[in-house]
PDB file of N, CA and C in Angstrom:
ATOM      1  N   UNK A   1      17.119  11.061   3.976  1.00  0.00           N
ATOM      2  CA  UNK A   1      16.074  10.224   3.421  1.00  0.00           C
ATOM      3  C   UNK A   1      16.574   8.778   3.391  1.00  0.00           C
ATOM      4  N   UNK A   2      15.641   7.788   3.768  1.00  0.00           N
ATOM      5  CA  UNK A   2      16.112   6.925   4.181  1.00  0.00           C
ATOM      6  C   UNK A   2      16.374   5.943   2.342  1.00  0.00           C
ATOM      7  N   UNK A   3      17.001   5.020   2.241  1.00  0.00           N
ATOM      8  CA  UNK A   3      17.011   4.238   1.041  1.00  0.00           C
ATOM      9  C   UNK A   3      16.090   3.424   0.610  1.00  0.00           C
ATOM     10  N   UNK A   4      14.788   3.623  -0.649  1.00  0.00           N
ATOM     11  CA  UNK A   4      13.729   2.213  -0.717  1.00  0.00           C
ATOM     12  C   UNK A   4      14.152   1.131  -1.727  1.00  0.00           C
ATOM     13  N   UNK A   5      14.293  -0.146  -0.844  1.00  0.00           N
ATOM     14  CA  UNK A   5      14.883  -0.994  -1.295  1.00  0.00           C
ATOM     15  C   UNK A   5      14.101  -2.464  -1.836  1.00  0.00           C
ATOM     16  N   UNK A   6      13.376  -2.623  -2.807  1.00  0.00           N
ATOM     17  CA  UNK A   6      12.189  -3.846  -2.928  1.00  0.00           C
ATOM     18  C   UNK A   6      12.824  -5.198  -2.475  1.00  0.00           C
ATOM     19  N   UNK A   7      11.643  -5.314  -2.107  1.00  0.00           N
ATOM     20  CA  UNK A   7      12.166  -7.159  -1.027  1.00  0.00           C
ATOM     21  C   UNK A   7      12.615  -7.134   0.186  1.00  0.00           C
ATOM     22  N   UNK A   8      12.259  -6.234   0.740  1.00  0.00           N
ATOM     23  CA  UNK A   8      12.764  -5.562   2.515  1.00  0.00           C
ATOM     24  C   UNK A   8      11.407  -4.949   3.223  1.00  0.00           C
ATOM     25  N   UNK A   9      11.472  -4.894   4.645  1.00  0.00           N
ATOM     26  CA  UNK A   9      10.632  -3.868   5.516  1.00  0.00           C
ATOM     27  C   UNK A   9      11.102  -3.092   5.733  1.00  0.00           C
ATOM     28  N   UNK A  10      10.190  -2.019   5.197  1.00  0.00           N
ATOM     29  CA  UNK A  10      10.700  -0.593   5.514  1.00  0.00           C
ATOM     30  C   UNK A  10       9.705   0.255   6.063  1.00  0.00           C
ATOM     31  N   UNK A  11       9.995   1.572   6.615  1.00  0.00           N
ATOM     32  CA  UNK A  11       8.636   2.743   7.224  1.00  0.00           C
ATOM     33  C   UNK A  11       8.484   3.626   6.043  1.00  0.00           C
ATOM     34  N   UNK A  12       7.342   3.500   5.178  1.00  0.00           N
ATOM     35  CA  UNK A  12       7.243   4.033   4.144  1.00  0.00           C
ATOM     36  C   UNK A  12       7.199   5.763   4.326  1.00  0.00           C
ATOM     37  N   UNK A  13       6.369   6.446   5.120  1.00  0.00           N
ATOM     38  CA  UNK A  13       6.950   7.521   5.700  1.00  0.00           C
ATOM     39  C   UNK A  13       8.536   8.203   5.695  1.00  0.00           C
ATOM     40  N   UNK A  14       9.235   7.194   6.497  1.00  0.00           N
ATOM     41  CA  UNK A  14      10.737   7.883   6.584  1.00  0.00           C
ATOM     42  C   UNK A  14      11.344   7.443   4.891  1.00  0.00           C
ATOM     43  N   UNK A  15      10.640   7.251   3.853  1.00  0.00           N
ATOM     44  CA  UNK A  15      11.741   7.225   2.216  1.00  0.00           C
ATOM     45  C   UNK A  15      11.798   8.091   2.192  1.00  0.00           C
ATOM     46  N   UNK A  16      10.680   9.268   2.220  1.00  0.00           N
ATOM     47  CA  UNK A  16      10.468  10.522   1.783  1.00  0.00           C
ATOM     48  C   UNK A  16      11.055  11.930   2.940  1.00  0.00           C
ATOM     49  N   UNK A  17      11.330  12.943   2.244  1.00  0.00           N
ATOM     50  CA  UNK A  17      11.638  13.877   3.225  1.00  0.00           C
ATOM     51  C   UNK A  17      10.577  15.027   2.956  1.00  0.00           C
ATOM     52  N   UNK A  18      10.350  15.981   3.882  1.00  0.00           N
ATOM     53  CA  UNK A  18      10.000  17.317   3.418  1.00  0.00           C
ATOM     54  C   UNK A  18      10.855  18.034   2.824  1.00  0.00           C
ATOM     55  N   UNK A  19      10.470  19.094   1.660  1.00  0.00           N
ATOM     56  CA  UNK A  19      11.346  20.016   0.864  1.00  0.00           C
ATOM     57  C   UNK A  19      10.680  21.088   1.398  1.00  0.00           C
ATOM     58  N   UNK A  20      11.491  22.150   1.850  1.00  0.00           N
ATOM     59  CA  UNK A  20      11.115  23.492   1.975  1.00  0.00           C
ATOM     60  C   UNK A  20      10.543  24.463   1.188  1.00  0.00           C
ATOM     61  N   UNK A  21       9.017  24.968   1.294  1.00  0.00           N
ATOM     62  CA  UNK A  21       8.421  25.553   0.159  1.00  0.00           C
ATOM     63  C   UNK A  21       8.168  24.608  -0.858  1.00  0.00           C
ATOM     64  N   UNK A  22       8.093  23.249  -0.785  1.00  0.00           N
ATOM     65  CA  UNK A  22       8.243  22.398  -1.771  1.00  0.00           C
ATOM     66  C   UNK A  22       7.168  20.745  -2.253  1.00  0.00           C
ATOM     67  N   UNK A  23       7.559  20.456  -3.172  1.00  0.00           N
ATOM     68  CA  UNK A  23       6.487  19.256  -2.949  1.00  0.00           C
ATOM     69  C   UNK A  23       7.471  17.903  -3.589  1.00  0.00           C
ATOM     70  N   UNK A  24       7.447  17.125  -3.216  1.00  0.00           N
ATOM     71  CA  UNK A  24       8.516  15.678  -3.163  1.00  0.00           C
ATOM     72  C   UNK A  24       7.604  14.493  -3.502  1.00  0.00           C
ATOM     73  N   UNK A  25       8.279  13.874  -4.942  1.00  0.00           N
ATOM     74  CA  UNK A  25       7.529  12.475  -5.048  1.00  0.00           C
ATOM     75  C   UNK A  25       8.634  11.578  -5.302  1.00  0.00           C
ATOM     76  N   UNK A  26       8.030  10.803  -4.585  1.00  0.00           N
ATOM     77  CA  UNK A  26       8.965   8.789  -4.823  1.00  0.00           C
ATOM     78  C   UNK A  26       8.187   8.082  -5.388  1.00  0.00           C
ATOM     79  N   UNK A  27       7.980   7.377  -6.586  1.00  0.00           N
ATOM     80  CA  UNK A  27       7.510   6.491  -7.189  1.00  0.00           C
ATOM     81  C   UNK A  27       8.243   5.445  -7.043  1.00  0.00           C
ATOM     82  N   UNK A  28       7.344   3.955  -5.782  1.00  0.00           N
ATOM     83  CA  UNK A  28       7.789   2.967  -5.398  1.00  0.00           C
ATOM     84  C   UNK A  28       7.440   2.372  -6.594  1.00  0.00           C
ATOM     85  N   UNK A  29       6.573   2.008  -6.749  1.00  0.00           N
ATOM     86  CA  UNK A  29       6.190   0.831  -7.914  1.00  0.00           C
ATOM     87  C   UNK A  29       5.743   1.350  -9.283  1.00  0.00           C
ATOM     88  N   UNK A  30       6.284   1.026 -10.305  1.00  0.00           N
ATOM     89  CA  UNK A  30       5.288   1.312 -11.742  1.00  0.00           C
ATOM     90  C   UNK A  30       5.538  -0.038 -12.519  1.00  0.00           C
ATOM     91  N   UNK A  31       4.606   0.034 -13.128  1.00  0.00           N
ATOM     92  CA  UNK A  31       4.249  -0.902 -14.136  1.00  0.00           C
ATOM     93  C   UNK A  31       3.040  -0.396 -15.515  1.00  0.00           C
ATOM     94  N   UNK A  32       2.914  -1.181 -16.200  1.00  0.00           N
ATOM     95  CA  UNK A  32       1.633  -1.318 -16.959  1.00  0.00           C
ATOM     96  C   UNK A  32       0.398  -1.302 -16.383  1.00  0.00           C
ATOM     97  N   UNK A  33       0.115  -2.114 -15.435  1.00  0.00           N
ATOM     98  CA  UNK A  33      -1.014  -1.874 -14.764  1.00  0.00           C
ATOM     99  C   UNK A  33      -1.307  -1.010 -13.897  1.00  0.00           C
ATOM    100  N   UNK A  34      -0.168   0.004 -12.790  1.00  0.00           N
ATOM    101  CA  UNK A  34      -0.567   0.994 -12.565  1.00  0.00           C
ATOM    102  C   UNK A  34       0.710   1.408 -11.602  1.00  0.00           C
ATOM    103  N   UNK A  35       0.313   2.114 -10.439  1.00  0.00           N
ATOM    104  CA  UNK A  35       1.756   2.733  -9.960  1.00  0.00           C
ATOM    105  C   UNK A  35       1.313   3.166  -8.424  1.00  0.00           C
ATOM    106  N   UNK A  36       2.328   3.109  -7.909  1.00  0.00           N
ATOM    107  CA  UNK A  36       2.581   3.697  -6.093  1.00  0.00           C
ATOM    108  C   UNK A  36       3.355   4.632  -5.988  1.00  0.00           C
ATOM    109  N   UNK A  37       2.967   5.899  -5.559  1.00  0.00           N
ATOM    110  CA  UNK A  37       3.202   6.862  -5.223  1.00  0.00           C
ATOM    111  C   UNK A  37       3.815   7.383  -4.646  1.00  0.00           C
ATOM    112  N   UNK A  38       4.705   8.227  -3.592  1.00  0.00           N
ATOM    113  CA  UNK A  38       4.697   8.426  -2.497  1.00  0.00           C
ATOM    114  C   UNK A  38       5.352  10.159  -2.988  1.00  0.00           C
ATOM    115  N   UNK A  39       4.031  10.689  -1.903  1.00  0.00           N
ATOM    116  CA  UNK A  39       3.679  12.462  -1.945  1.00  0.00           C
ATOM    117  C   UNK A  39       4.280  13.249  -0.488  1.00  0.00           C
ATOM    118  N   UNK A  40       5.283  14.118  -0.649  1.00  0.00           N
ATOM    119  CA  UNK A  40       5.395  15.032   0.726  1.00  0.00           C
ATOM    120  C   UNK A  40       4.693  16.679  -0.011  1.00  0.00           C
ATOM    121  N   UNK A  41       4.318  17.260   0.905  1.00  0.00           N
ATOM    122  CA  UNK A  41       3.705  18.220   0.633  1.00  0.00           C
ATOM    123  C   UNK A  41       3.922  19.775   1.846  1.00  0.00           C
ATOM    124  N   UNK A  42       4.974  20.325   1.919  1.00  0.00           N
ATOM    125  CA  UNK A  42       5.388  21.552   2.635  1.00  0.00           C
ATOM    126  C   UNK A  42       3.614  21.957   2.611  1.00  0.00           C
ATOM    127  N   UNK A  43       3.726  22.999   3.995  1.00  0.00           N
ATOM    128  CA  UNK A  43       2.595  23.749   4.188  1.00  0.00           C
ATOM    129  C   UNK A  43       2.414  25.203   2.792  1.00  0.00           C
ATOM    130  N   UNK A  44       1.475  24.950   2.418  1.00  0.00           N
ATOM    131  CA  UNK A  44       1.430  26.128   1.541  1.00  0.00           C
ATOM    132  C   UNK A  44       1.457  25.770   0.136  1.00  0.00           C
ATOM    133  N   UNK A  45       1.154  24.675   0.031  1.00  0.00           N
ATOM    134  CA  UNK A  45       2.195  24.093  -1.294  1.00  0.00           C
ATOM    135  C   UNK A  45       0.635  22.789  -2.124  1.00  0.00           C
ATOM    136  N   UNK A  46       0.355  22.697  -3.050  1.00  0.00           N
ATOM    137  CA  UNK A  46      -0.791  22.238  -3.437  1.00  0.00           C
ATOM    138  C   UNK A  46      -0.721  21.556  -5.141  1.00  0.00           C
ATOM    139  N   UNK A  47      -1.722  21.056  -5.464  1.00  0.00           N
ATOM    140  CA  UNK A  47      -1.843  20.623  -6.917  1.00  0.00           C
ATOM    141  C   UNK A  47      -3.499  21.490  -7.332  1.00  0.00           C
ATOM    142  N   UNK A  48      -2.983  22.133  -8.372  1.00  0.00           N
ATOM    143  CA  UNK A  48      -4.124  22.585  -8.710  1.00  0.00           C
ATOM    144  C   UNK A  48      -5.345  21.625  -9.574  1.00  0.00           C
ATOM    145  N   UNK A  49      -6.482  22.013  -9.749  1.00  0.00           N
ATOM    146  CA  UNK A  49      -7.839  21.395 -10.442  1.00  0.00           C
ATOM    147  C   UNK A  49      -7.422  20.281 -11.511  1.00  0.00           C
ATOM    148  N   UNK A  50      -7.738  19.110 -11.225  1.00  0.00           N
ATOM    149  CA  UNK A  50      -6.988  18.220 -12.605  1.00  0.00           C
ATOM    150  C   UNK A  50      -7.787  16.797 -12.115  1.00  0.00           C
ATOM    151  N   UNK A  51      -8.013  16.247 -13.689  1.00  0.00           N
ATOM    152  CA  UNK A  51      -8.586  14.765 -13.697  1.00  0.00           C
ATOM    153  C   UNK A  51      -7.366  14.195 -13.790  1.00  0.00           C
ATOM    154  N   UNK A  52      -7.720  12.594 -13.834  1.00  0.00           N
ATOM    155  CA  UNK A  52      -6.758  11.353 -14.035  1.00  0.00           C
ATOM    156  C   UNK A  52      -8.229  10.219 -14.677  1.00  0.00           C
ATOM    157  N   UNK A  53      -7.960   9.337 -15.675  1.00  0.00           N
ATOM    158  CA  UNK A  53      -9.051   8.699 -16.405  1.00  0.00           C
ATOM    159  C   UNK A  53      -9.138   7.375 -15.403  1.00  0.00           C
ATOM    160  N   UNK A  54      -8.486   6.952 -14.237  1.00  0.00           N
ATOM    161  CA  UNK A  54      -8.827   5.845 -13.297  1.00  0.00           C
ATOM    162  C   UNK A  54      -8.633   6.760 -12.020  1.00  0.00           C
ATOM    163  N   UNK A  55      -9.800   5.257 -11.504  1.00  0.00           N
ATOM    164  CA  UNK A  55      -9.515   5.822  -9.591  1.00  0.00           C
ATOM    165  C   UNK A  55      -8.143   5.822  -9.243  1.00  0.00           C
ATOM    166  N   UNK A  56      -7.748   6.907  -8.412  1.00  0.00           N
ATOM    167  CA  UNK A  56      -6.816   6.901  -7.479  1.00  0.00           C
ATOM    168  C   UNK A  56      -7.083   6.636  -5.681  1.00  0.00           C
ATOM    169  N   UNK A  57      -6.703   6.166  -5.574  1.00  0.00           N
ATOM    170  CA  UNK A  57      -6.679   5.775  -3.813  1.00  0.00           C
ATOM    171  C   UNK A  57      -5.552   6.447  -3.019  1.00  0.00           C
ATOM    172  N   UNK A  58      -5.725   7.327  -2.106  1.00  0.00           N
ATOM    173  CA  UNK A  58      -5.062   8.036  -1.411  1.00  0.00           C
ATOM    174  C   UNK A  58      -5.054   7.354  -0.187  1.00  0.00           C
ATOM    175  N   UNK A  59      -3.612   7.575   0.712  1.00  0.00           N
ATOM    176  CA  UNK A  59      -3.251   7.740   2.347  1.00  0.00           C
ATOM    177  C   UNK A  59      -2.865   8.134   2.888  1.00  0.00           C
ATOM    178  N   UNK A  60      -3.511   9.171   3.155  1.00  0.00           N
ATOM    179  CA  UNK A  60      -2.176   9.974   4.123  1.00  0.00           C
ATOM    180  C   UNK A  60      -1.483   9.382   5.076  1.00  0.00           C
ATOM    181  N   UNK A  61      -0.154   9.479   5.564  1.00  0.00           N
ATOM    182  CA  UNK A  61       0.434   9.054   6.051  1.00  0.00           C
ATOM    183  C   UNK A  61       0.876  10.132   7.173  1.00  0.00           C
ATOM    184  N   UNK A  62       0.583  10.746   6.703  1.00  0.00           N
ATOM    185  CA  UNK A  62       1.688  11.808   7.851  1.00  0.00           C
ATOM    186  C   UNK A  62       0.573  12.993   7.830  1.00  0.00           C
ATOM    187  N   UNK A  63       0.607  14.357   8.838  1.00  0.00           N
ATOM    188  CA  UNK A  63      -0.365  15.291   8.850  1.00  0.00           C
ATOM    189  C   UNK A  63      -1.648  15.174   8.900  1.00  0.00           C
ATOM    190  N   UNK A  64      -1.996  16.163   7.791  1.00  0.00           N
ATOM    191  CA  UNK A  64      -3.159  15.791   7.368  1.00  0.00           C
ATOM    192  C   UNK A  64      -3.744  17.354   5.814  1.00  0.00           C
ATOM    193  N   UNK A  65      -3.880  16.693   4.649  1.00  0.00           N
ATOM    194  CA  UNK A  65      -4.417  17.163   3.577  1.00  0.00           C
ATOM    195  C   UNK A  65      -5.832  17.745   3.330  1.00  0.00           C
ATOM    196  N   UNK A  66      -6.298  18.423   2.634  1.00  0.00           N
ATOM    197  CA  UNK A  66      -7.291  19.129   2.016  1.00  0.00           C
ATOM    198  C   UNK A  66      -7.542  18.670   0.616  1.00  0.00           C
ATOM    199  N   UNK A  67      -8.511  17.899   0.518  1.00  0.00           N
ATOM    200  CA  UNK A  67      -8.410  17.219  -0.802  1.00  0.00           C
ATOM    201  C   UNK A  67      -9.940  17.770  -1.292  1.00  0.00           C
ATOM    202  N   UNK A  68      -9.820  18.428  -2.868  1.00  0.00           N
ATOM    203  CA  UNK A  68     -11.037  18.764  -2.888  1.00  0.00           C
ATOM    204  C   UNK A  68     -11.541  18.380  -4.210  1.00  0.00           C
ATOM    205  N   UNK A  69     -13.188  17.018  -3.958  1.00  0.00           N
ATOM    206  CA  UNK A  69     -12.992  16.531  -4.915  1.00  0.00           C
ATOM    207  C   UNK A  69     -14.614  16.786  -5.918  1.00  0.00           C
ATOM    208  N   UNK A  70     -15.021  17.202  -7.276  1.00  0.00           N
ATOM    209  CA  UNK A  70     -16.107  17.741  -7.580  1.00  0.00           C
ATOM    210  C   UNK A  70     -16.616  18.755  -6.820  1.00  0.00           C
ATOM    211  N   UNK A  71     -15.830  19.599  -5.993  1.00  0.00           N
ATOM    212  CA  UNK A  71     -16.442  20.761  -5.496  1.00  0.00           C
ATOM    213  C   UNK A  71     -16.568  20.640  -4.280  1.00  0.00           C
ATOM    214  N   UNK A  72     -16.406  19.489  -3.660  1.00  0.00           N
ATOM    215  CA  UNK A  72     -16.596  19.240  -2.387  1.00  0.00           C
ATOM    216  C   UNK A  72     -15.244  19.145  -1.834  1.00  0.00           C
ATOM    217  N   UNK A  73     -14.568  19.803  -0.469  1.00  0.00           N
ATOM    218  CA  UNK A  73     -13.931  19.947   0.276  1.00  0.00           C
ATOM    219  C   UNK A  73     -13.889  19.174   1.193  1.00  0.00           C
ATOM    220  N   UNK A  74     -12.516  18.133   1.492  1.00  0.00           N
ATOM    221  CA  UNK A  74     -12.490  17.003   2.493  1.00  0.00           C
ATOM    222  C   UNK A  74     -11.024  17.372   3.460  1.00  0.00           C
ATOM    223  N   UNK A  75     -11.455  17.011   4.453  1.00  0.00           N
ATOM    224  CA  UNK A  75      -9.934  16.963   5.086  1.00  0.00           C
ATOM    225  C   UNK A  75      -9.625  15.602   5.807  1.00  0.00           C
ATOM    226  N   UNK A  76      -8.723  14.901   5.249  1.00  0.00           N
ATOM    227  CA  UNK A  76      -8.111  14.102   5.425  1.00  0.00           C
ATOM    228  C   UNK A  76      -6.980  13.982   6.094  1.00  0.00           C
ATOM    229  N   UNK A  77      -6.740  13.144   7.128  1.00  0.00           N
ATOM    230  CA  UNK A  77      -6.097  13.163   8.432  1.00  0.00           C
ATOM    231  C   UNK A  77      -5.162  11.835   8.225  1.00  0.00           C
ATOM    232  N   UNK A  78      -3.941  11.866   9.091  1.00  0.00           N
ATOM    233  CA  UNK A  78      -2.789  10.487   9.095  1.00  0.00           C
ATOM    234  C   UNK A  78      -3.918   9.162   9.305  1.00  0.00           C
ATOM    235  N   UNK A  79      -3.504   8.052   8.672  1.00  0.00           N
ATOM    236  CA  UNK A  79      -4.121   6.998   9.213  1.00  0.00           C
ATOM    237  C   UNK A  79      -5.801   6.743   8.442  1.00  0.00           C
ATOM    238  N   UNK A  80      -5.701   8.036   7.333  1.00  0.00           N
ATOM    239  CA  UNK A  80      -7.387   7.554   6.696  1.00  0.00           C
ATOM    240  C   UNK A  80      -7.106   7.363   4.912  1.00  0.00           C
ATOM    241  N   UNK A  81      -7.917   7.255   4.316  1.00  0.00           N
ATOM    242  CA  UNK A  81      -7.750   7.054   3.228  1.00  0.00           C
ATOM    243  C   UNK A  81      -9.238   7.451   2.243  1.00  0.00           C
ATOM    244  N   UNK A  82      -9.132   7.444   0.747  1.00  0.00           N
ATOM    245  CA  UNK A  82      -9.931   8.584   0.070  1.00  0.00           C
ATOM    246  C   UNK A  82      -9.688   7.518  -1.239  1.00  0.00           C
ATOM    247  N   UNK A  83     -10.918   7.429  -2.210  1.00  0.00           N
ATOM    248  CA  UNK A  83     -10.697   6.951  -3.146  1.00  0.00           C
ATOM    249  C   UNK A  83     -11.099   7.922  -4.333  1.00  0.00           C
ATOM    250  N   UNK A  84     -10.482   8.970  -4.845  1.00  0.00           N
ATOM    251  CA  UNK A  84     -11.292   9.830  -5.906  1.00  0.00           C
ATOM    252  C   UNK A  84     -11.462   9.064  -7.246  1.00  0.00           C
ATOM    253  N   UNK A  85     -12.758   9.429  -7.716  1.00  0.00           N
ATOM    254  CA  UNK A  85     -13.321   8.382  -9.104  1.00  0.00           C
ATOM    255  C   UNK A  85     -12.899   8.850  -9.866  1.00  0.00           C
ATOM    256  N   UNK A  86     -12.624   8.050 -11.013  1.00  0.00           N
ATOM    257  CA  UNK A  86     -11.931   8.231 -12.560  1.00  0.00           C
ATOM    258  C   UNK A  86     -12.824   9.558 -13.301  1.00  0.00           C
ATOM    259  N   UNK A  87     -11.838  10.484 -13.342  1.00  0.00           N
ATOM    260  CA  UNK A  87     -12.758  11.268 -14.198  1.00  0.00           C
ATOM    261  C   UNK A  87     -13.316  12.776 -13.257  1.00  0.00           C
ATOM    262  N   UNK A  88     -12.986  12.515 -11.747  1.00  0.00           N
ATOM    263  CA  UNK A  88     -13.561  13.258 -10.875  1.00  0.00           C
ATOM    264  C   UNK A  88     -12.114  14.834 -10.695  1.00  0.00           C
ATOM    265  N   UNK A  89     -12.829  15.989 -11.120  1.00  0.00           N
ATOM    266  CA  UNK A  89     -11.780  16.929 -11.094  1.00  0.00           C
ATOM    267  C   UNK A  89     -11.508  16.886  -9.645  1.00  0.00           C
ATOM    268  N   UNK A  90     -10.199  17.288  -9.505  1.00  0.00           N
ATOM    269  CA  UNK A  90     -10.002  17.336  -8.306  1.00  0.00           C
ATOM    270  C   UNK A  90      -8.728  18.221  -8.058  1.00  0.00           C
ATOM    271  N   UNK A  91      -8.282  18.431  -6.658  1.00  0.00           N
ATOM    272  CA  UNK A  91      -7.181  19.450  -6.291  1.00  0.00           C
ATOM    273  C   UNK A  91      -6.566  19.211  -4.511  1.00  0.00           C
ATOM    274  N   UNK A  92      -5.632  19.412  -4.467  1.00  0.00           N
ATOM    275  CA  UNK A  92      -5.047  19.558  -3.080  1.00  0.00           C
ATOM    276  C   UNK A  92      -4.395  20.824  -2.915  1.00  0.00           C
ATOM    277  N   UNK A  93      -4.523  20.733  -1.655  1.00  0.00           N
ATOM    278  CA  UNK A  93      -4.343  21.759  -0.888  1.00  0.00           C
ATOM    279  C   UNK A  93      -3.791  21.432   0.417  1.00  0.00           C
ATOM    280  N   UNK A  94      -2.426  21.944   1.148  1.00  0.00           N
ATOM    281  CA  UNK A  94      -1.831  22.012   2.331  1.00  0.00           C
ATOM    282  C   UNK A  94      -1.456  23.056   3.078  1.00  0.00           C
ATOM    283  N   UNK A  95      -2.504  22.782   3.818  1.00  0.00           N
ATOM    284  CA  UNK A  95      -2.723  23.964   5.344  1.00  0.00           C
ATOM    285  C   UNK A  95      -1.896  23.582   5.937  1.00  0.00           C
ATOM    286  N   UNK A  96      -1.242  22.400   6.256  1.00  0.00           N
ATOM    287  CA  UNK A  96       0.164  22.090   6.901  1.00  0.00           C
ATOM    288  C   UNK A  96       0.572  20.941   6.183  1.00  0.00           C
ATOM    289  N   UNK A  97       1.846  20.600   6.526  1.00  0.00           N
ATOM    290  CA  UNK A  97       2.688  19.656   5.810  1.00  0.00           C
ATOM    291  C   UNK A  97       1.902  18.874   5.924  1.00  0.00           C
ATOM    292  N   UNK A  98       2.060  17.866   4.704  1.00  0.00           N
ATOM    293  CA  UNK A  98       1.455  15.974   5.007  1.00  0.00           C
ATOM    294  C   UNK A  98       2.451  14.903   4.089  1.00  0.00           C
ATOM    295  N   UNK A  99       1.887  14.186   4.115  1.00  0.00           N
ATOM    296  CA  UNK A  99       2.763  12.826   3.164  1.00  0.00           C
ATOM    297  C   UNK A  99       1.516  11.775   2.596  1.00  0.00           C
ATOM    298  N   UNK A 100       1.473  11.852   1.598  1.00  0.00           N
ATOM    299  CA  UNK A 100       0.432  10.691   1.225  1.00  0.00           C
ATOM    300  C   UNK A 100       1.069   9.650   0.192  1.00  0.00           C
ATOM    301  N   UNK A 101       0.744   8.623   0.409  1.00  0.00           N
ATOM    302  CA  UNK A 101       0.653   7.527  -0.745  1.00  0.00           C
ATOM    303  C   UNK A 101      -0.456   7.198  -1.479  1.00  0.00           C
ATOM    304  N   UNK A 102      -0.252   7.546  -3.167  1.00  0.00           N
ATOM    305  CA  UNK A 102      -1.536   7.076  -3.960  1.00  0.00           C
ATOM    306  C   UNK A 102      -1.251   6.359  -4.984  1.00  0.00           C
ATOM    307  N   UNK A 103      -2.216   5.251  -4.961  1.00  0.00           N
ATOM    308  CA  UNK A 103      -2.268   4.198  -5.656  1.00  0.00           C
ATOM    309  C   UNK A 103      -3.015   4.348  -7.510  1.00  0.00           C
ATOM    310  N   UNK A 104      -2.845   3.903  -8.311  1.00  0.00           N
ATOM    311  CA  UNK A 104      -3.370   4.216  -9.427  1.00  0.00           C
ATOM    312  C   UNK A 104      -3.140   2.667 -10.223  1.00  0.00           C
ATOM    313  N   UNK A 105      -4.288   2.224 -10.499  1.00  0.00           N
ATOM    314  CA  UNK A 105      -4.405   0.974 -11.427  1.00  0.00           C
ATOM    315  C   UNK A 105      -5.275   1.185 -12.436  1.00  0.00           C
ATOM    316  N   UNK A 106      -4.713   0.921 -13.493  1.00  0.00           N
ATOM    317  CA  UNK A 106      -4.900   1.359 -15.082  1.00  0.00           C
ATOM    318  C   UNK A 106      -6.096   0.228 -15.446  1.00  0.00           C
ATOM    319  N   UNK A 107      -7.081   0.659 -16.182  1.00  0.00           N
ATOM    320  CA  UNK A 107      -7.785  -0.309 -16.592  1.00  0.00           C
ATOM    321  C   UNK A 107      -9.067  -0.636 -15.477  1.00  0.00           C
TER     322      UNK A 107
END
């Protein structure tokens, strides 16, 4: 895994590794006002049904995710992005590995 270092260019992809059977988070940024993410997700491997009280903004970066949000089922692919609303139950699911980054600003 590569080293994330603030005040540098880096491939946000290569911070993170896959864990076997497993699910991997890097939290680049936090603050008070909100936080950056960074999600690996082994095939098979998921977050079950759950709110958060602000939008989150998702990207996958890598693969591609099953994001399922008020009942509705999305699949989300490398290179797209998803904004689920404050308050909106939601869940993931990985049919194959992925990597996402999600954004969360408080308030």
């Amino acid at each position: 895994m590569a080293k994330f270092e603030k005040g540098t260019i880096f491939q946000v992809q290569e911070t993170i590794d896959y864990a076997e059977g497993g699910v991997v988070s890097k939290e680049l940024v936090h603050s008070a006002a909100g936080s950056i993410t960074l999600f690996s997700f082994d095939a098979g491997q998921g977050l079950s049904e759950h709110t958060a009280p602000f939008d989150a903004y998702i990207e996958v970066i890598d693969g591609e995710m099953e994001l399922t949000v008020s009942g509705v089922k999305y699949v989300i692919r490398a290179g797209s992005s998803f904004v689920i609303p404050a308050g909106a139950a939601h869940s993931v699911n990985a049919a194959q590995r992925f990597k996402m980054l999600i954004t969360m600003i408080r308030g």
